[in-house]
Protein backbone atom coordinates (compact mmCIF):
# COMPACT_ATOMS: atom_id res chain seq x y z
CA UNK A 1 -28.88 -17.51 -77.33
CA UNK A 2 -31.20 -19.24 -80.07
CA UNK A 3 -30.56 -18.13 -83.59
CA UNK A 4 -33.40 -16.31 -84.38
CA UNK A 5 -32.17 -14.37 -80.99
CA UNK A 6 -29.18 -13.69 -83.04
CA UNK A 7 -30.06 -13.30 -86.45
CA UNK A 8 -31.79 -10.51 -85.73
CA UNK A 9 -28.68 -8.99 -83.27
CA UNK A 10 -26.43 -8.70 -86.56
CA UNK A 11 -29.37 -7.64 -88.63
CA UNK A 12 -30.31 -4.74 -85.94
CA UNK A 13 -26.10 -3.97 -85.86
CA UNK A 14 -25.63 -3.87 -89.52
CA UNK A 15 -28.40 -1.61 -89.78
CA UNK A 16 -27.03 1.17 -87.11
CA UNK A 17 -23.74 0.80 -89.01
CA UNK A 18 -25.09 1.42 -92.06
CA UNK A 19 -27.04 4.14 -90.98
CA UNK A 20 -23.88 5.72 -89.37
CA UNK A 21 -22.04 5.30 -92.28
CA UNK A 22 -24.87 6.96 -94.16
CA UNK A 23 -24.71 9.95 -91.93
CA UNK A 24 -21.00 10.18 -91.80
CA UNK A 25 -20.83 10.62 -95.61
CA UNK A 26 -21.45 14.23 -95.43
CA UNK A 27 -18.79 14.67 -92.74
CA UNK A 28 -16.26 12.51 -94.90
CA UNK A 29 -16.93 14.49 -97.99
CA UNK A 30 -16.27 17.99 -96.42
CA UNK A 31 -13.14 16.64 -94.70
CA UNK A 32 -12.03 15.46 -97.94
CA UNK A 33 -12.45 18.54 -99.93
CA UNK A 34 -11.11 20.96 -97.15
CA UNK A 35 -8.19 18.99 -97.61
CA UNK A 36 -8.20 19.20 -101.69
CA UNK A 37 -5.93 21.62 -103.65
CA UNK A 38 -8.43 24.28 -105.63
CA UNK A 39 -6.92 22.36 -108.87
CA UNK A 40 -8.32 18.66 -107.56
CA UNK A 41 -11.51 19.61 -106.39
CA UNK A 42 -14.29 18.28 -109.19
CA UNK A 43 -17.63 15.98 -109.23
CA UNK A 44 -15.38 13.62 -110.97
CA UNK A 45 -12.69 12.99 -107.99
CA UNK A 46 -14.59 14.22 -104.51
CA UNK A 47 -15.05 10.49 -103.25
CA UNK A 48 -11.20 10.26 -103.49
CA UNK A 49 -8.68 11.35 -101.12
CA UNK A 50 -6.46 14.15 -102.33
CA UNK A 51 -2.61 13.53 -103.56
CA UNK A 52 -1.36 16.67 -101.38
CA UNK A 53 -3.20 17.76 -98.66
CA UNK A 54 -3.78 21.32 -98.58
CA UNK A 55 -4.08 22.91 -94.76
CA UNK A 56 -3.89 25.92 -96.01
CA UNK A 57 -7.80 26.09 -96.68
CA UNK A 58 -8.39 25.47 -92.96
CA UNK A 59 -6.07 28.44 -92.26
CA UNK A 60 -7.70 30.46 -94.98
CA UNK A 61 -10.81 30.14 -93.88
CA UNK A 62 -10.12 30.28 -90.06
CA UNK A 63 -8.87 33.80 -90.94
CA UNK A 64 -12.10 34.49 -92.52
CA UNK A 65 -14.24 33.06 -90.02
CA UNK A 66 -12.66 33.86 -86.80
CA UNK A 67 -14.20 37.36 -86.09
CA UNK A 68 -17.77 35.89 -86.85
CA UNK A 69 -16.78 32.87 -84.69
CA UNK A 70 -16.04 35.04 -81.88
CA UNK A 71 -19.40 36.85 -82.73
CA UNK A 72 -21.31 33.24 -82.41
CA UNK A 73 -19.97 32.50 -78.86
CA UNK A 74 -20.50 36.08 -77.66
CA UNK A 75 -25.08 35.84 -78.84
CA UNK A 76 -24.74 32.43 -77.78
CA UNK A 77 -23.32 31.97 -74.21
CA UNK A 78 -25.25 34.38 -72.43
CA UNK A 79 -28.69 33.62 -74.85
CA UNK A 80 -27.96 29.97 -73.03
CA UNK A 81 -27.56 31.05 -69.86
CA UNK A 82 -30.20 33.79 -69.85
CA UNK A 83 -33.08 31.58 -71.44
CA UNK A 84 -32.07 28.72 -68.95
CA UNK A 85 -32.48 30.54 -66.13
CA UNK A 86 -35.63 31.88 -66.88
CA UNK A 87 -36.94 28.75 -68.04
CA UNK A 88 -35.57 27.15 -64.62
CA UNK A 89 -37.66 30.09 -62.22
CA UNK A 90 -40.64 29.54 -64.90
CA UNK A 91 -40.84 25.29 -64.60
CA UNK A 92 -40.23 25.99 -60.60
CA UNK A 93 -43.07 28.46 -60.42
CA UNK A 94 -45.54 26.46 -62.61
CA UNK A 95 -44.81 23.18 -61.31
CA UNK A 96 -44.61 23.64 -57.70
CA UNK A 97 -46.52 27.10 -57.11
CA UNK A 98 -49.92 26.60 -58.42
CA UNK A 99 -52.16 29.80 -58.33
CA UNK A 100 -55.06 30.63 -60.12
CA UNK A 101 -54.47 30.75 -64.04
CA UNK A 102 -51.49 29.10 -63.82
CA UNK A 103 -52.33 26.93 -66.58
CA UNK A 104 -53.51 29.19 -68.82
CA UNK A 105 -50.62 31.20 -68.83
CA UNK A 106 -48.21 28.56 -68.73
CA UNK A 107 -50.17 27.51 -72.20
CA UNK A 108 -49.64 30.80 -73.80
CA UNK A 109 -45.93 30.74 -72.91
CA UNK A 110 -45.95 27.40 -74.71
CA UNK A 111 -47.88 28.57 -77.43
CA UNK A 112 -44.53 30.39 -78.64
CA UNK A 113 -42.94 27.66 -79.82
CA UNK A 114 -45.19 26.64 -82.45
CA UNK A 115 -45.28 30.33 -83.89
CA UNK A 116 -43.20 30.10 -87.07
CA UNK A 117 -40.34 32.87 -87.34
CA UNK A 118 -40.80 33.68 -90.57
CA UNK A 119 -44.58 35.19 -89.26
CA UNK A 120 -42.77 37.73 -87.13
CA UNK A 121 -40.10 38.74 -89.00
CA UNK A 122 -41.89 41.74 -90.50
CA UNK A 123 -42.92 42.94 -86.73
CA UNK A 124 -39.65 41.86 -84.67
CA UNK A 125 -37.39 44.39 -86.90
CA UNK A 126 -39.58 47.06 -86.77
CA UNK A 127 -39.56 46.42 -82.63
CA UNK A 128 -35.92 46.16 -83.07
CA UNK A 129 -35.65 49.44 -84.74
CA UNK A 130 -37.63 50.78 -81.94
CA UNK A 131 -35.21 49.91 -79.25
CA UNK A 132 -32.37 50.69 -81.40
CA UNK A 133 -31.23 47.07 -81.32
CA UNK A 134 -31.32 45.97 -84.83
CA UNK A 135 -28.19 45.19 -86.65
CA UNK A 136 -25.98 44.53 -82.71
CA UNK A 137 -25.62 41.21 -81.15
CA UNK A 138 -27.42 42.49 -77.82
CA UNK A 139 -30.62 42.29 -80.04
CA UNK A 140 -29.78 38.68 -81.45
CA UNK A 141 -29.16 38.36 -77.75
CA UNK A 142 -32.85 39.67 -76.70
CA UNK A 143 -34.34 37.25 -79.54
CA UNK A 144 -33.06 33.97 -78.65
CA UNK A 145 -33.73 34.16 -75.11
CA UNK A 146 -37.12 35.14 -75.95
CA UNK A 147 -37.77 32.21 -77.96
CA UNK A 148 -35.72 29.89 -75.98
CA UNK A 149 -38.66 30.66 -72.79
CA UNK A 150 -41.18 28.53 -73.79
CA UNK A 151 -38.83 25.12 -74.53
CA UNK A 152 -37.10 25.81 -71.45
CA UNK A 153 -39.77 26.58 -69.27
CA UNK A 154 -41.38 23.10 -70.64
CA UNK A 155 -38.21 21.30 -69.81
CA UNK A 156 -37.60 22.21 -66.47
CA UNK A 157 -41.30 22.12 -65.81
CA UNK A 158 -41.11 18.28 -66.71
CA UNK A 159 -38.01 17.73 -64.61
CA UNK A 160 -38.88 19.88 -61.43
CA UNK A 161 -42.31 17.51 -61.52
CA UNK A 162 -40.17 14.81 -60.70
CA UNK A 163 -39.08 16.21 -57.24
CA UNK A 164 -41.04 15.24 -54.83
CA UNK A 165 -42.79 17.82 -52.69
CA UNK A 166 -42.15 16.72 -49.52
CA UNK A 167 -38.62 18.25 -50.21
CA UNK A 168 -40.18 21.54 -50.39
CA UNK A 169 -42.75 21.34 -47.30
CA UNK A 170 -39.45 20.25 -45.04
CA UNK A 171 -37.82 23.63 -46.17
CA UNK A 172 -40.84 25.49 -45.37
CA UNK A 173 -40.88 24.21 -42.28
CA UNK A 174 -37.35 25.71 -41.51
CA UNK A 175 -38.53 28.78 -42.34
CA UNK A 176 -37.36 29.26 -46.40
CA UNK A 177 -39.95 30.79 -48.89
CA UNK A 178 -40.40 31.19 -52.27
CA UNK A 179 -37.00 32.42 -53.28
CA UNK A 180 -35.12 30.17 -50.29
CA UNK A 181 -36.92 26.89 -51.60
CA UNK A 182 -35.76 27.67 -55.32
CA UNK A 183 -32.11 28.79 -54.10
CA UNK A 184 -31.08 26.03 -51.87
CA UNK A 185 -33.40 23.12 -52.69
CA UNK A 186 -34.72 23.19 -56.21
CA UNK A 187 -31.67 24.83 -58.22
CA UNK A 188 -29.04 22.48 -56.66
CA UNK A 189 -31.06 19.57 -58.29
CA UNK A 190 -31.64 20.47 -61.20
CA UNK A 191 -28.05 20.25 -62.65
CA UNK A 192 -29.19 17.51 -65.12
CA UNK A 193 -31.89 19.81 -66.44
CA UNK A 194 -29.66 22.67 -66.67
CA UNK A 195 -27.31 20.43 -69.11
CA UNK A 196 -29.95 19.35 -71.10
CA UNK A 197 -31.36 22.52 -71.41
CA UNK A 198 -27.52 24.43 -72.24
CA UNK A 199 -26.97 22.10 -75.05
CA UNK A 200 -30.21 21.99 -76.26
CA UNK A 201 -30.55 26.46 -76.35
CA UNK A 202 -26.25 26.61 -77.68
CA UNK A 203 -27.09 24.85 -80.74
CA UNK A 204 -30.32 26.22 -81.27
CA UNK A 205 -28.80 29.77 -81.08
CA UNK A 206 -25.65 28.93 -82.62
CA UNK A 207 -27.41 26.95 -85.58
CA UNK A 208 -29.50 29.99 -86.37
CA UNK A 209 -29.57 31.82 -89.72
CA UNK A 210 -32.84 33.24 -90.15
CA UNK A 211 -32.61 35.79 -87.11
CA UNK A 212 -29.07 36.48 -88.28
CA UNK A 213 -29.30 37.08 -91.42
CA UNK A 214 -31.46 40.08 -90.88
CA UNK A 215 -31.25 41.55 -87.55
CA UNK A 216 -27.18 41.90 -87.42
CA UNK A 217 -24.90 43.81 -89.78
CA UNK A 218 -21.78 43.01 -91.80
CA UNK A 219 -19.65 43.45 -88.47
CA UNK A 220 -21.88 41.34 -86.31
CA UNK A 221 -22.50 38.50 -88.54
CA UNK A 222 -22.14 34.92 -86.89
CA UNK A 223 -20.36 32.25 -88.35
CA UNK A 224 -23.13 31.00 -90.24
CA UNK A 225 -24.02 34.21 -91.58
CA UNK A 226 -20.34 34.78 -92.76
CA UNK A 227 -19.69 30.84 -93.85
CA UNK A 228 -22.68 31.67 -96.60
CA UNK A 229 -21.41 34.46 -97.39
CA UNK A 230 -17.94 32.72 -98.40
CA UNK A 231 -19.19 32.09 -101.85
CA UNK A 232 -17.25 34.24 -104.63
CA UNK A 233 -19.70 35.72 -106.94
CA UNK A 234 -17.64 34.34 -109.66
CA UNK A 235 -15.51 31.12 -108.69
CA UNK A 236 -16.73 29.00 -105.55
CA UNK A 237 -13.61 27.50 -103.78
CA UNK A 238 -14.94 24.44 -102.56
CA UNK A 239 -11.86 23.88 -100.21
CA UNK A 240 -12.13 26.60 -98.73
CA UNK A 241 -16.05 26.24 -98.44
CA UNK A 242 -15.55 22.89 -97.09
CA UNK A 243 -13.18 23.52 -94.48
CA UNK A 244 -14.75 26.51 -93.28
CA UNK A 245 -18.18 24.26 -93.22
CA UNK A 246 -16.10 22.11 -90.68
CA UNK A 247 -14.43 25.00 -88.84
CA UNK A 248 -18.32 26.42 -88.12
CA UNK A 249 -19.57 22.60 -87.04
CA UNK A 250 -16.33 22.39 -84.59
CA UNK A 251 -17.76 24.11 -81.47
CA UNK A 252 -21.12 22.27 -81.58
CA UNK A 253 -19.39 19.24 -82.17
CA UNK A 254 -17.16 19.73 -79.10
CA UNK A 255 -20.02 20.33 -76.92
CA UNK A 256 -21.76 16.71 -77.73
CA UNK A 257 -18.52 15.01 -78.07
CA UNK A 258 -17.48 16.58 -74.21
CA UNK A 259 -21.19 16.74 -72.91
CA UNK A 260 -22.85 13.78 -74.75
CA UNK A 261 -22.86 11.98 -71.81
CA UNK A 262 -24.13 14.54 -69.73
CA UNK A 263 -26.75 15.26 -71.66
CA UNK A 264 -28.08 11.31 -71.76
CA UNK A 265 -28.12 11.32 -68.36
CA UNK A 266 -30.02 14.75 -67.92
CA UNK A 267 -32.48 13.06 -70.31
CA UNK A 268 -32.94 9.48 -67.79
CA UNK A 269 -33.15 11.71 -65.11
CA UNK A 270 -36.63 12.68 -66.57
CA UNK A 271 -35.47 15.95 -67.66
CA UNK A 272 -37.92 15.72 -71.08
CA UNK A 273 -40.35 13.12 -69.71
CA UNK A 274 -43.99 15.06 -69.32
């Protein structure tokens, strides 16, 4: 390896670590003050670590958390599962079933995703009031599989272009039809897009404030919802704050740190390519 070869190894290295580091400070910071007693929490001290760590705040704010944290897996399992689905039968139809005006509708499905929420907030609650859905976690539900369509149906549109058709004539050939090709050809492979596609829809849906915020109640809040809401009017316990920050980040962390891998490979397998 020539020099210049390596030079510019360490200089690429030393600047992804200190772009890690630079993203890990955040992380560090709230770790650090979840585990601060109320009494050592100040701008002065928050780069140091604490003298006595404090787990208490963790269990303090677990206890305040938990029934909103339930709340967040309950909107966003089946929102996942729903929108994925759809999104699968969608990129199968529009990528392998071409019929006339196809295209046009498979552009105003995609034309969703560039509508900002904050344009339809006005009309989505009085449509919620309609159907007597505002303020429950069914109607969260309803919204984020609506708006998860058109990024699915790209996705899996992209990745079911990849198969090659030849699959598909063979199985008509033995007789399976629309249904029978998706069911025992087309949704067997498309595990990697269905991965992609889960993590990509959970932490959309779980990130979510805006929708939240004003279609659930006090009882239905998610976690992020609630964590905002943690905030005394008068004193802000930072700890507390901090650790609960951390508590809400824990199940979207899992899924990345369990499915990361997953999910890279969904991505190879051509999964977002277009």
């Amino acid at each position: 390896m020539t020099f210049a070869r390596r030079f510019s190894r360490i200089v690429l290295y030393a600047l992804l670590i200190l772009l890690s580091v630079s993203y890990l400070l955040p992380i560090y910071l709230m770790l650090v003050t979840g585990l601060k007693p109320f009494a050592e929490v100040n701008l002065q001290t928050m780069w140091q670590l604490p003298n006595r760590i404090a787990f208490d705040n963790f269990l303090e704010a677990f206890d305040k958390l938990w029934p909103h944290l339930r709340n967040s897996l309950f909107m966003v399992l089946p929102a996942a599962l729903i929108s994925s689905m759809i999104g699968s039968v969608n990129g199968y139809i529009f990528s392998k079933w071409k019929f006339r005006g196809a295209d046009l509708i498979f552009t105003l499905i995609l034309f969703g995703m560039f509508i900002p929420y904050q344009s339809i907030l006005i009309p989505l609650v009085q449509f919620m009031q309609f159907i007597h859905l505002r303020g429950t976690l069914p109607g969260l539900i309803l919204v984020h599989i609506i708006y998860g369509i058109p990024i699915t149906s790209l996705i899996f549109r992209n990745y079911y272009a990849q198969i090659s058709t030849e699959i598909l004539e063979a199985g008509r050939i033995d007789g399976a039809g629309l249904i029978g090709l998706y069911r025992w050809i087309m949704f067997p492979l498309s595990i990697p897009g269905f991965v992609v596609v889960l993590i990509w829809q959970f932490t959309q849906a779980y990130n979510d404030f805006l929708f939240a915020v004003i279609l659930t109640n006090t009882a239905q809040w998610p976690v992020t919802v609630a964590l905002n809401n943690m905030a005394g009017s008068q004193i802000v316990q930072w700890n507390v704050q901090m650790a609960g920050a951390l508590l809400a980040a824990l199940p979207t962390l899992l899924v990345y740190i369990l499915l990361g891998r997953f999910f890279v490979r969904g991505l190879m397998a051509g999964a977002l390519k277009g």
